[in-house]
N, C-alpha and C. Protein backbone atom coordinates (compact mmCIF):
# COMPACT_ATOMS: atom_id res chain seq x y z
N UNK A 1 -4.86 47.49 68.51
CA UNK A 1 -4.25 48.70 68.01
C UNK A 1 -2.76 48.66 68.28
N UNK A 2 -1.70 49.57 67.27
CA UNK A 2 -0.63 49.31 67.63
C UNK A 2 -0.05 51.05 67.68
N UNK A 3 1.00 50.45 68.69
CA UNK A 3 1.33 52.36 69.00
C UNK A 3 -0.01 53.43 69.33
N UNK A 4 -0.16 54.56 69.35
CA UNK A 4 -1.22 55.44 69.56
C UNK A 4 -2.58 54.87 68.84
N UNK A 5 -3.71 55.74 69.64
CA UNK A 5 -5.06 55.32 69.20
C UNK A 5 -5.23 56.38 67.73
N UNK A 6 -5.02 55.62 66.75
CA UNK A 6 -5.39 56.28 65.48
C UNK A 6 -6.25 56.31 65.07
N UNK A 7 -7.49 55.34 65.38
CA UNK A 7 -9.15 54.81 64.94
C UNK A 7 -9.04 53.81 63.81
N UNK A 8 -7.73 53.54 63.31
CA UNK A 8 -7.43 52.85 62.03
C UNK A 8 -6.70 51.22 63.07
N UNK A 9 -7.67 50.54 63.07
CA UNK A 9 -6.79 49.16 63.16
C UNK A 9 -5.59 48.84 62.89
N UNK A 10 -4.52 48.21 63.45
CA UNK A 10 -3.44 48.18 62.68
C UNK A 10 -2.86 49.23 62.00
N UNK A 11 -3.40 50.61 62.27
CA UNK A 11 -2.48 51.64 62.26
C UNK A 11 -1.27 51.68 62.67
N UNK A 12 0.04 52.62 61.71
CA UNK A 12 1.00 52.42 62.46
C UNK A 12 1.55 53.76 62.62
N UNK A 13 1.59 54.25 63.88
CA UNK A 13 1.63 56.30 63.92
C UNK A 13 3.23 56.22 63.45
N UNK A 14 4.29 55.67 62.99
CA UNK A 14 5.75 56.00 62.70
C UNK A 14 5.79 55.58 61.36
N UNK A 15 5.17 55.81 60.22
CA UNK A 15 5.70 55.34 58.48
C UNK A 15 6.68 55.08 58.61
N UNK A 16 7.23 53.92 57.76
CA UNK A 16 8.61 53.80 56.84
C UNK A 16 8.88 54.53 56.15
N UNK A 17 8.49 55.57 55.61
CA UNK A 17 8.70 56.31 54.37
C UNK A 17 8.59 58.16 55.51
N UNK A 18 9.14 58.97 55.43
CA UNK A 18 8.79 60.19 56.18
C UNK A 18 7.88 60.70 55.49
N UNK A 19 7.25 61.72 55.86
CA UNK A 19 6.16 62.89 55.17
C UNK A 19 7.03 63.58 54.15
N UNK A 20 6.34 63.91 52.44
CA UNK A 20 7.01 64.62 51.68
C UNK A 20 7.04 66.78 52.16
N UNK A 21 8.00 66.65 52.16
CA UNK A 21 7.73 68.02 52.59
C UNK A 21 6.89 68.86 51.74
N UNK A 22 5.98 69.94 52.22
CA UNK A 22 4.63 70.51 51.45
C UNK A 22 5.09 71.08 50.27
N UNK A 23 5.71 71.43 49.72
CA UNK A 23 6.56 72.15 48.58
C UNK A 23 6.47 70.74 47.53
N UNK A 24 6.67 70.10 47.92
CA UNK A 24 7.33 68.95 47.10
C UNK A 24 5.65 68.33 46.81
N UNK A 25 4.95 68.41 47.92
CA UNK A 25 3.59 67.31 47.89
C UNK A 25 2.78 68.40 46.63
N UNK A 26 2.75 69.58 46.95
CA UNK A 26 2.28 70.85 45.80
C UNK A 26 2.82 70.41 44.36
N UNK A 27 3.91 70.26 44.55
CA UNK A 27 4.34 70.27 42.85
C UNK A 27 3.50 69.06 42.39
N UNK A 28 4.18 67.50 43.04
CA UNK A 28 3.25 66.86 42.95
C UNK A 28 2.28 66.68 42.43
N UNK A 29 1.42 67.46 42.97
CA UNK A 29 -0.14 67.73 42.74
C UNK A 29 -0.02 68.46 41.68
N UNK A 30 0.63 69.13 40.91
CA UNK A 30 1.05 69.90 40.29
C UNK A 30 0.80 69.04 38.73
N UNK A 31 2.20 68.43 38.97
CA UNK A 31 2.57 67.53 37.93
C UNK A 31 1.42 66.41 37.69
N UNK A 32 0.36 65.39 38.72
CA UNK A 32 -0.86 64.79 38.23
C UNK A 32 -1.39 65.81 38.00
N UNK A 33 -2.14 66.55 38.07
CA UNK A 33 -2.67 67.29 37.31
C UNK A 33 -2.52 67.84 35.92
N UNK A 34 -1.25 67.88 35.55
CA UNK A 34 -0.37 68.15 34.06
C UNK A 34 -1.12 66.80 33.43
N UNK A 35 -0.62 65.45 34.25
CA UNK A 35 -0.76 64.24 33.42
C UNK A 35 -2.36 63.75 33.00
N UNK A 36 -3.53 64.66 34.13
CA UNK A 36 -4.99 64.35 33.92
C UNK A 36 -5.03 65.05 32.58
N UNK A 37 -4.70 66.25 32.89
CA UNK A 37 -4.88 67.58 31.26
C UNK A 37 -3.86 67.13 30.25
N UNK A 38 -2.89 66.14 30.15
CA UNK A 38 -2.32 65.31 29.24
C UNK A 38 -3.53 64.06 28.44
N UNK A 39 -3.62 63.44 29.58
CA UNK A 39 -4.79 62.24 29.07
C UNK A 39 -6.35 62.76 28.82
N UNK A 40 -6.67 63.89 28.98
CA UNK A 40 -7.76 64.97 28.63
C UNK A 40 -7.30 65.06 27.19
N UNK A 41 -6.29 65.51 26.61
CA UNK A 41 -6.12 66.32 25.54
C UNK A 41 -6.01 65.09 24.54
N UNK A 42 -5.39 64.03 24.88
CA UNK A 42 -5.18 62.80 24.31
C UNK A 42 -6.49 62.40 23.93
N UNK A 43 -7.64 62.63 24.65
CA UNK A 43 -8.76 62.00 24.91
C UNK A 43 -9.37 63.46 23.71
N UNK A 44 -9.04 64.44 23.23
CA UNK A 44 -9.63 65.40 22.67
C UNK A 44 -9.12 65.24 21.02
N UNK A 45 -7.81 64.70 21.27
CA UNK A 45 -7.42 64.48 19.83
C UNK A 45 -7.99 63.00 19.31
N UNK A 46 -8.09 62.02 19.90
CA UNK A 46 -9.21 61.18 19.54
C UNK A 46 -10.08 61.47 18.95
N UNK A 47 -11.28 61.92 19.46
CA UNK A 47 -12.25 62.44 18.95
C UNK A 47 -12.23 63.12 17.78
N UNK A 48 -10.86 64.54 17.46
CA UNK A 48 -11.09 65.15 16.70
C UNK A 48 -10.68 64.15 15.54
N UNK A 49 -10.04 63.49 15.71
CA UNK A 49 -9.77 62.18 14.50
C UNK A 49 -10.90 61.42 13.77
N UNK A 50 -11.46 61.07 15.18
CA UNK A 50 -12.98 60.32 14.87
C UNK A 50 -13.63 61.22 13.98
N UNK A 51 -14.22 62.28 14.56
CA UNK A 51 -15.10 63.13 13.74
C UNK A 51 -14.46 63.83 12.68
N UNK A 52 -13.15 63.48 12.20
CA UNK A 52 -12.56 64.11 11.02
C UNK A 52 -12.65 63.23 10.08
N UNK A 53 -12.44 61.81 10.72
CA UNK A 53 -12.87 60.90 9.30
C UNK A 53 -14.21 60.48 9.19
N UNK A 54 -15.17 60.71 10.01
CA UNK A 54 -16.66 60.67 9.82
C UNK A 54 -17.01 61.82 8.88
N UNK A 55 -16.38 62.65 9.08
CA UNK A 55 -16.77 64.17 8.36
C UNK A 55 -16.07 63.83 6.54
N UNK A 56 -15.21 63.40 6.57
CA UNK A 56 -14.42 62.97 5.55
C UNK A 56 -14.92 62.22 4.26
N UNK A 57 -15.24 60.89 5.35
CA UNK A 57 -16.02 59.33 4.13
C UNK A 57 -17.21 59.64 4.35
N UNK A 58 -18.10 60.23 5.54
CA UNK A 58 -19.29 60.03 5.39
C UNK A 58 -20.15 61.08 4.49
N UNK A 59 -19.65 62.30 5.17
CA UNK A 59 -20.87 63.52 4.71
C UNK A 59 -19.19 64.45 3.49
N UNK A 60 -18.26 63.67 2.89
CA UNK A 60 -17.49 64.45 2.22
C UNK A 60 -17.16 66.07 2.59
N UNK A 61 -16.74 66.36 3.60
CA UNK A 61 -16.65 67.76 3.80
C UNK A 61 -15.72 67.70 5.36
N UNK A 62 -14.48 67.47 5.12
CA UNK A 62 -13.28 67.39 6.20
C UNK A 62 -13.63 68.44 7.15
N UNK A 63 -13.26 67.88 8.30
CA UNK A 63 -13.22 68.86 9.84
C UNK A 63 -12.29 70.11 9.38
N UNK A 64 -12.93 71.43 9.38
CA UNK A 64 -11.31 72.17 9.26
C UNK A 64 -10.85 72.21 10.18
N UNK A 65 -9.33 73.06 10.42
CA UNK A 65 -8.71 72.60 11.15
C UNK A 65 -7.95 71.60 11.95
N UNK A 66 -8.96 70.40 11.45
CA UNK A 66 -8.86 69.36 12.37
C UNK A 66 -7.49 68.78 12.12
N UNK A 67 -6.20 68.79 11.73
CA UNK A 67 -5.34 68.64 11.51
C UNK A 67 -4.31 69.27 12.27
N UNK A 68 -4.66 70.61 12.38
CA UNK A 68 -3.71 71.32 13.20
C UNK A 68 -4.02 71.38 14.63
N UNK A 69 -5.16 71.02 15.10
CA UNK A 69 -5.82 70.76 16.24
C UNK A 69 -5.39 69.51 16.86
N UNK A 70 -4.88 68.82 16.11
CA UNK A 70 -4.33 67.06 16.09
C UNK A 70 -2.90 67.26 16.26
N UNK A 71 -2.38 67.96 15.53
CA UNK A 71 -0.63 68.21 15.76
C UNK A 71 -0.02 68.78 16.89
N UNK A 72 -1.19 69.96 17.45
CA UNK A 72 -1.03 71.14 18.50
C UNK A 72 -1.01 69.83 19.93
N UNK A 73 -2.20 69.09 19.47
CA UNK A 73 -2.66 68.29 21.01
C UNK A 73 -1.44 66.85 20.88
N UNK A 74 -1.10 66.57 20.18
CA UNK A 74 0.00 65.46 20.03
C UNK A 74 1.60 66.31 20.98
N UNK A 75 1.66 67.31 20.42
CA UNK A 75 2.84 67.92 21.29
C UNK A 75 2.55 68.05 22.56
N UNK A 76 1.63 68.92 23.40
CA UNK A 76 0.74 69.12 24.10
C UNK A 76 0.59 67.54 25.38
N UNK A 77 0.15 66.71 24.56
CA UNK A 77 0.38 65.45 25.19
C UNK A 77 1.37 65.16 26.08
N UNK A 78 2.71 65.43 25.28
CA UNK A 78 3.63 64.86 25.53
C UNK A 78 4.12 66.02 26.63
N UNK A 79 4.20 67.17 26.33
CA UNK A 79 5.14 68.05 27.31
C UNK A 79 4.16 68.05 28.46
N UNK A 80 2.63 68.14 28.57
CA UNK A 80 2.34 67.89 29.90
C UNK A 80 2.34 67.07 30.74
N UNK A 81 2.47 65.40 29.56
CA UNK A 81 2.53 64.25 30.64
C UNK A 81 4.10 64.05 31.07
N UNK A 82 4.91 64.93 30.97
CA UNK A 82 6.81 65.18 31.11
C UNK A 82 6.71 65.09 32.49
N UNK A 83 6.67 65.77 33.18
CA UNK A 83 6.98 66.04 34.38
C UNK A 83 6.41 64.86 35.10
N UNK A 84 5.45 64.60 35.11
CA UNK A 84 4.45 63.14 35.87
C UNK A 84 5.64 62.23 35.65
N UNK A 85 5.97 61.91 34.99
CA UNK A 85 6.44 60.76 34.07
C UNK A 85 7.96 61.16 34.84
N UNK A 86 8.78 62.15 34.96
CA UNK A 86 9.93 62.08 35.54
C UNK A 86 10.10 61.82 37.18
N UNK A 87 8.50 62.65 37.67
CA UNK A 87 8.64 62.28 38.79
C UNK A 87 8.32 61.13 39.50
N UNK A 88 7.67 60.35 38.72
CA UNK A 88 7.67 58.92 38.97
C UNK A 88 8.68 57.55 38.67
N UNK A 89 10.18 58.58 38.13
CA UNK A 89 10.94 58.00 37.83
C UNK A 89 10.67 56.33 36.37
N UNK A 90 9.79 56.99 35.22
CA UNK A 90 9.16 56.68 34.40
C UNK A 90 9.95 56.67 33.05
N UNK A 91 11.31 57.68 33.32
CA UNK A 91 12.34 57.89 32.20
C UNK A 91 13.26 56.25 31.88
N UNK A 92 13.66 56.02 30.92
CA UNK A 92 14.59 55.06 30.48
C UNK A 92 15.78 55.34 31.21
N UNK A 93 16.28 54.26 31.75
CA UNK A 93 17.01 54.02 32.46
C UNK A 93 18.48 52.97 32.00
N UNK A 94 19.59 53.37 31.77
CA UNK A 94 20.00 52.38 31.38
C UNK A 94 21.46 51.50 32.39
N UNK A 95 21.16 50.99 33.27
CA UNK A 95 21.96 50.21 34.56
C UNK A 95 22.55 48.94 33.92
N UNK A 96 23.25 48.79 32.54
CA UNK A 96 24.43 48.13 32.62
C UNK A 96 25.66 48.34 33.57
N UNK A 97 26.23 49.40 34.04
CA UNK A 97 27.05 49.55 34.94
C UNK A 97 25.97 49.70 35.80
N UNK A 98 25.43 50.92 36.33
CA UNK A 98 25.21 51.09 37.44
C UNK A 98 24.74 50.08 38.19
N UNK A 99 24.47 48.85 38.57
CA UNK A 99 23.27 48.01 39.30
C UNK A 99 24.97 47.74 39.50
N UNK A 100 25.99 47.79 38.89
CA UNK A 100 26.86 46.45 39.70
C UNK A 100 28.14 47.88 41.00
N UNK A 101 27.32 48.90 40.94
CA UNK A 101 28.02 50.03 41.57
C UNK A 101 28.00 49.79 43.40
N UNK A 102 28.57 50.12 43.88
CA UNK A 102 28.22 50.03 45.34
C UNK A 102 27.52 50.91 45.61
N UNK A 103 26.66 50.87 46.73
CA UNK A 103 25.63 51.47 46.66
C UNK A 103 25.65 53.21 46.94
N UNK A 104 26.85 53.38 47.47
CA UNK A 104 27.04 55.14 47.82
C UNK A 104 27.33 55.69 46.35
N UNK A 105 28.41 54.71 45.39
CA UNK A 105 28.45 55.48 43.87
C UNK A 105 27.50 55.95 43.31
N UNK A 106 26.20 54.15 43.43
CA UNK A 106 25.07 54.41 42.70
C UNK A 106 24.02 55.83 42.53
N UNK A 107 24.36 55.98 44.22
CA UNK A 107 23.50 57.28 44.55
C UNK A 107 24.01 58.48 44.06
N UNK A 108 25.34 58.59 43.77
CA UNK A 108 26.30 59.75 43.23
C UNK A 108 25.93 59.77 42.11
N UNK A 109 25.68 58.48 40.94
CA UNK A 109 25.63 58.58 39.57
C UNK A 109 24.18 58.91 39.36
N UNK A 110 22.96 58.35 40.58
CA UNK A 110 21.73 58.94 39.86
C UNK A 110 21.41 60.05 40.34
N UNK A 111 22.42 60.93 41.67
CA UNK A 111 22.08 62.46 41.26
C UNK A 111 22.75 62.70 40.31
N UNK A 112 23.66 62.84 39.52
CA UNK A 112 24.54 63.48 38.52
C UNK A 112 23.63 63.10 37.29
N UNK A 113 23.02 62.26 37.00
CA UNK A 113 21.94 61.68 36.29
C UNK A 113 21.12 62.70 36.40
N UNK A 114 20.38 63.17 37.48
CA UNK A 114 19.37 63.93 37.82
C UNK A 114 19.49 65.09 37.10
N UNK A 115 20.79 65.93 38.16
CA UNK A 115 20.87 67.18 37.18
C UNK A 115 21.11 67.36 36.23
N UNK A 116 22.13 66.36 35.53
CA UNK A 116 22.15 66.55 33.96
C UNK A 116 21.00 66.66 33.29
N UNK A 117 19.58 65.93 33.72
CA UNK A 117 18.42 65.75 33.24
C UNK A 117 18.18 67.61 33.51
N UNK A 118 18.16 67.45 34.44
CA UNK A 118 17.58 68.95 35.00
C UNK A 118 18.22 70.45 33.91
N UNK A 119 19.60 70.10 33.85
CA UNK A 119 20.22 71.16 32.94
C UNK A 119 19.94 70.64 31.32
N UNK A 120 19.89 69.56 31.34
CA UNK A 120 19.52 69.90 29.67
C UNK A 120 17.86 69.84 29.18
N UNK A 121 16.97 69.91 30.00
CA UNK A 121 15.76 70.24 30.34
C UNK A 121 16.11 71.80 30.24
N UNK A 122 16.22 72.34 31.38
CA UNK A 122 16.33 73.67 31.36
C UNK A 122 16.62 74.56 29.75
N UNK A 123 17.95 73.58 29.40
CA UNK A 123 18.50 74.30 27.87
C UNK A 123 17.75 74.04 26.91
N UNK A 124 17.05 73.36 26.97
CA UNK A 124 15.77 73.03 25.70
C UNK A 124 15.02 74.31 25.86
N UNK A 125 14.60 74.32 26.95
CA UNK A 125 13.14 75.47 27.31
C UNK A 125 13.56 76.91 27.01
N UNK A 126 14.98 77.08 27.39
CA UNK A 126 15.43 78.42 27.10
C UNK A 126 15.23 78.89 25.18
N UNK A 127 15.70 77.30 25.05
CA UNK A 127 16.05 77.70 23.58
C UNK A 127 14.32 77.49 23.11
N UNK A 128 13.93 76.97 23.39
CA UNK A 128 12.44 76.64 22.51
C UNK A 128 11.71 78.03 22.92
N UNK A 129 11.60 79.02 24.43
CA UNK A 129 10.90 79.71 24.76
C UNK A 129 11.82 81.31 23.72
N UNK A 130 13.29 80.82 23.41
CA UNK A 130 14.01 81.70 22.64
C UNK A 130 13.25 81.65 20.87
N UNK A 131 12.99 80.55 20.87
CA UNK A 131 11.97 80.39 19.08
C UNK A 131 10.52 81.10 18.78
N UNK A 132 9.86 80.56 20.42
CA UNK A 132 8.45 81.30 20.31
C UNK A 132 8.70 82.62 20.58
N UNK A 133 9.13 83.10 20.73
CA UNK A 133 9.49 84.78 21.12
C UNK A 133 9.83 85.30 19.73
N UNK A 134 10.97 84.46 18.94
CA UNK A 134 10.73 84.87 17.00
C UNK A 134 9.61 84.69 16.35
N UNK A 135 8.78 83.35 16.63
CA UNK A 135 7.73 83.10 16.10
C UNK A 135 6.79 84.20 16.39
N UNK A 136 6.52 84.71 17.84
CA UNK A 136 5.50 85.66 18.15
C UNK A 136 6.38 87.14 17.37
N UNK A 137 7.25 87.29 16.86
CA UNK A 137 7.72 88.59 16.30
C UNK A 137 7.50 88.77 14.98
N UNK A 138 7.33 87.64 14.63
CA UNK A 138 6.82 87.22 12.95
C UNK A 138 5.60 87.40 12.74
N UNK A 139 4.78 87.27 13.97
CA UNK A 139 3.48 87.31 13.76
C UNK A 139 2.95 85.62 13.29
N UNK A 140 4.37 84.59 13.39
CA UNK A 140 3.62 83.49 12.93
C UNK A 140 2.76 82.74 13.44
N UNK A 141 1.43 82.02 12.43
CA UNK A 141 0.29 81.48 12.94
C UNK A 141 -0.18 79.94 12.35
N UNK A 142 -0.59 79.52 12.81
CA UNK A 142 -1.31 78.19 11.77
C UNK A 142 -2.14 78.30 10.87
N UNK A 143 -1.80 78.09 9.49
CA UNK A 143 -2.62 78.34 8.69
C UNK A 143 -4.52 78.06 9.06
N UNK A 144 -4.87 77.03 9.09
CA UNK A 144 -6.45 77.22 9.18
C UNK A 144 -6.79 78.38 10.55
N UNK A 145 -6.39 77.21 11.74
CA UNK A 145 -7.37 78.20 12.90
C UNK A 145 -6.69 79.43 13.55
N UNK A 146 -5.20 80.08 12.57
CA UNK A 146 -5.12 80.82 13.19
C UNK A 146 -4.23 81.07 14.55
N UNK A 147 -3.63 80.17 15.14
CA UNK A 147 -3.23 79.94 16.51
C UNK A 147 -1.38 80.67 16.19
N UNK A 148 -1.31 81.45 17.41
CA UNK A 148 0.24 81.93 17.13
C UNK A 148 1.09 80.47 17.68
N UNK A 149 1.99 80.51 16.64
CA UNK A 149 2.72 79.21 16.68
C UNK A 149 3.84 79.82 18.06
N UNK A 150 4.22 80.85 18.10
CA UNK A 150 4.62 81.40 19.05
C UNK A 150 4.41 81.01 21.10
N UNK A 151 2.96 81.11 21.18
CA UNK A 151 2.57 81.08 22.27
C UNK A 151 2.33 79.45 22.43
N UNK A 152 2.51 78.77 21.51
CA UNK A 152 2.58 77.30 21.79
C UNK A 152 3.66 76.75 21.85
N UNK A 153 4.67 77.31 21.28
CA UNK A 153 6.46 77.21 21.53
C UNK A 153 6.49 77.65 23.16
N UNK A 154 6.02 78.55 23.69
CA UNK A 154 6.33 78.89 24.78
C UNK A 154 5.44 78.19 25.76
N UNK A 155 4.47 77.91 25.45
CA UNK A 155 3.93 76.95 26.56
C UNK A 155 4.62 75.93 26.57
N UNK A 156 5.13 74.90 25.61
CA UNK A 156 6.21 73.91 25.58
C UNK A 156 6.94 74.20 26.63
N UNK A 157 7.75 75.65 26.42
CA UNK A 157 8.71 75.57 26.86
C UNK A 157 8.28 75.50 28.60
N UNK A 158 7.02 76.41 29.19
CA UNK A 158 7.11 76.28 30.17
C UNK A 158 6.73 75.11 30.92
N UNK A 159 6.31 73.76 30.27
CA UNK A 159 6.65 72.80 30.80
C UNK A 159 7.62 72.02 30.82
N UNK A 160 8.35 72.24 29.89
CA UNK A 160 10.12 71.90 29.84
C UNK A 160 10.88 72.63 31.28
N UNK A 161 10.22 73.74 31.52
CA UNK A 161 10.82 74.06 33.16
C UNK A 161 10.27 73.43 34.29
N UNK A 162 8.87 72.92 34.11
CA UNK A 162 8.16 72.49 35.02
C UNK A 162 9.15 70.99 35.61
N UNK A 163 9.69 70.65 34.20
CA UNK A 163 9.90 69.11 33.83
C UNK A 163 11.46 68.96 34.28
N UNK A 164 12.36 70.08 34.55
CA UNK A 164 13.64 70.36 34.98
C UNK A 164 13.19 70.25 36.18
N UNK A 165 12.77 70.83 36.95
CA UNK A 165 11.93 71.24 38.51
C UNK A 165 11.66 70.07 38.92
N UNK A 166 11.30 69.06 37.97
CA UNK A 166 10.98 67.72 38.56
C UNK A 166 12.36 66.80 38.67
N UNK A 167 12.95 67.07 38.20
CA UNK A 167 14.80 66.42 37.87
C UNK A 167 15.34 67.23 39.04
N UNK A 168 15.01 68.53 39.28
CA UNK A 168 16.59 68.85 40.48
C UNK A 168 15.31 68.63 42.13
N UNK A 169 14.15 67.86 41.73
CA UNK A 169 13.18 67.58 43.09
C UNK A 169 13.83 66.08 43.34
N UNK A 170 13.77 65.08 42.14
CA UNK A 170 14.54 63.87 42.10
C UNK A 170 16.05 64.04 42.70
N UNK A 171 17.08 65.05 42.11
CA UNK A 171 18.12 64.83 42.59
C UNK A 171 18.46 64.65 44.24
N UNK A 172 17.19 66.27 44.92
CA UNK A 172 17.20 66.27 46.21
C UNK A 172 16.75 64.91 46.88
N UNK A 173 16.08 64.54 46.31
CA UNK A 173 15.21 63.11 46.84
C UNK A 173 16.14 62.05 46.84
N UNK A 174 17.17 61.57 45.47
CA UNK A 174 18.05 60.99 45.84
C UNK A 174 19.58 61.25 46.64
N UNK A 175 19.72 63.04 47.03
CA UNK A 175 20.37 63.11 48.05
C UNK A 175 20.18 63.02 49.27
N UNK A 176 19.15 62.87 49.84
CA UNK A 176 18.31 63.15 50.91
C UNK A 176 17.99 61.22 51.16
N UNK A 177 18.78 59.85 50.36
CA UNK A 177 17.90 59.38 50.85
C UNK A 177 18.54 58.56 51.66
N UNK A 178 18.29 57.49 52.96
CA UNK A 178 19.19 56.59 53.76
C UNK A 178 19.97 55.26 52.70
N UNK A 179 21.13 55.39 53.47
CA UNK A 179 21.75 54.13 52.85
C UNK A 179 21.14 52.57 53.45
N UNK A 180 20.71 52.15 52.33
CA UNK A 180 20.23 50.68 52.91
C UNK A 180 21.15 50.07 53.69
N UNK A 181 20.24 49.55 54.82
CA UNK A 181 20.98 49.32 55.78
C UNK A 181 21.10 49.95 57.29
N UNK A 182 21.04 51.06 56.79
CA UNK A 182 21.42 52.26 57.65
C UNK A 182 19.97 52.32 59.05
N UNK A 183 20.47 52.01 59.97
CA UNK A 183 19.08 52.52 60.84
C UNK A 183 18.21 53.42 60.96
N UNK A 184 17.26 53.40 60.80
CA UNK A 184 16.21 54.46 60.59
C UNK A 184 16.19 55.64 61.69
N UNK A 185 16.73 54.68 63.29
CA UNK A 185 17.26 55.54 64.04
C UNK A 185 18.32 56.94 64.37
N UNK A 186 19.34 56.02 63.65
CA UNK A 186 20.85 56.95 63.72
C UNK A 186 20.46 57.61 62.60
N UNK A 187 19.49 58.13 61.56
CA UNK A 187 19.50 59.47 61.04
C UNK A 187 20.17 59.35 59.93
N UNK A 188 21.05 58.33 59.67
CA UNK A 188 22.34 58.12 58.83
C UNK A 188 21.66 58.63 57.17
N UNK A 189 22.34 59.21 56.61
CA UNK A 189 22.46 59.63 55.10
C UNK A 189 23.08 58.76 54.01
């Protein structure tokens, strides 16, 4: 055993990495969960595809709806698997300059990176949650099933905040982190 009796062999009671603070481990959990009900819905528009063209060539009589059910879950896809995907640092990246930066700039340019992500995240959601709020005043809906195009603008949008939240969690994370090099001891920033 090494250091304290942990019951784990080769346990080591001091990580390299510190504990995420509980706020942060929540969202987290937060955001996989977005990305399971992302690959759920992915996994729902499949199907409705399948059984739209079975319904189609086989027995001549198209899925209704099944089109707008396909468009709704294609958006849907994407804004819930957002946040997963940022916080795993999953976004395009483009380090022609930066990789040749010293390493304190680097960290300056990928928070400023961060929040920019974070503020123009934010300005999407305002403005998209500003559309479904006309859409819901219009009364507008999807033609077959009916669905207010409104309240699906605004669910967008509230994962477009979820997905900012994950950009100014990154920024803290890359302010918060040691300079390589730096002893794990002296605390150094």
């Amino acid at each position: 055993m090494t250091g304290k009796d942990t019951g784990k062999p080769g346990a080591d009671p001091a990580p390299d990495h510190p504990r995420k603070p509980a706020l942060i481990s929540a969202f987290d959990s937060l955001c996989l969960g977005l990305a399971w009900l992302s690959g759920l819905i992915a996994a729902c528009v499949m199907t409705v595809t399948f059984v739209g063209v079975v319904m189609r060539y086989v027995f001549r009589n198209p899925l209704m709806g099944g089109f707008e059910m396909i468009e709704i879950g294609m958006g849907l896809i994407v804004f819930t698997a957002l946040p997963w995907m940022v916080r795993n640092r999953g976004n395009i990246r483009v380090t022609i300059l930066s990789d040749r930066f010293p390493p304190g700039l680097g960290r300056v340019a990928d928070f400023i990176g961060q929040i920019l992500g974070a503020a123009l995240m934010a300005f999407v959601a305002w403005r998209v949650w500003l559309q479904g709020d006309r859409l819901l005043t219009y009364n507008e809906v999807t033609m077959e099933l009916r669905v207010p195009k409104g309240l699906i603008a605004q669910g967008m949008s509230v994962m477009l905040i979820i997905t900012a939240l994950a950009f100014v969690i990154c920024a803290f994370e890359v302010s918060r982190r040691r300079r390589p090099g730096a002893g794990a001891e002296t605390g150094a920033l």
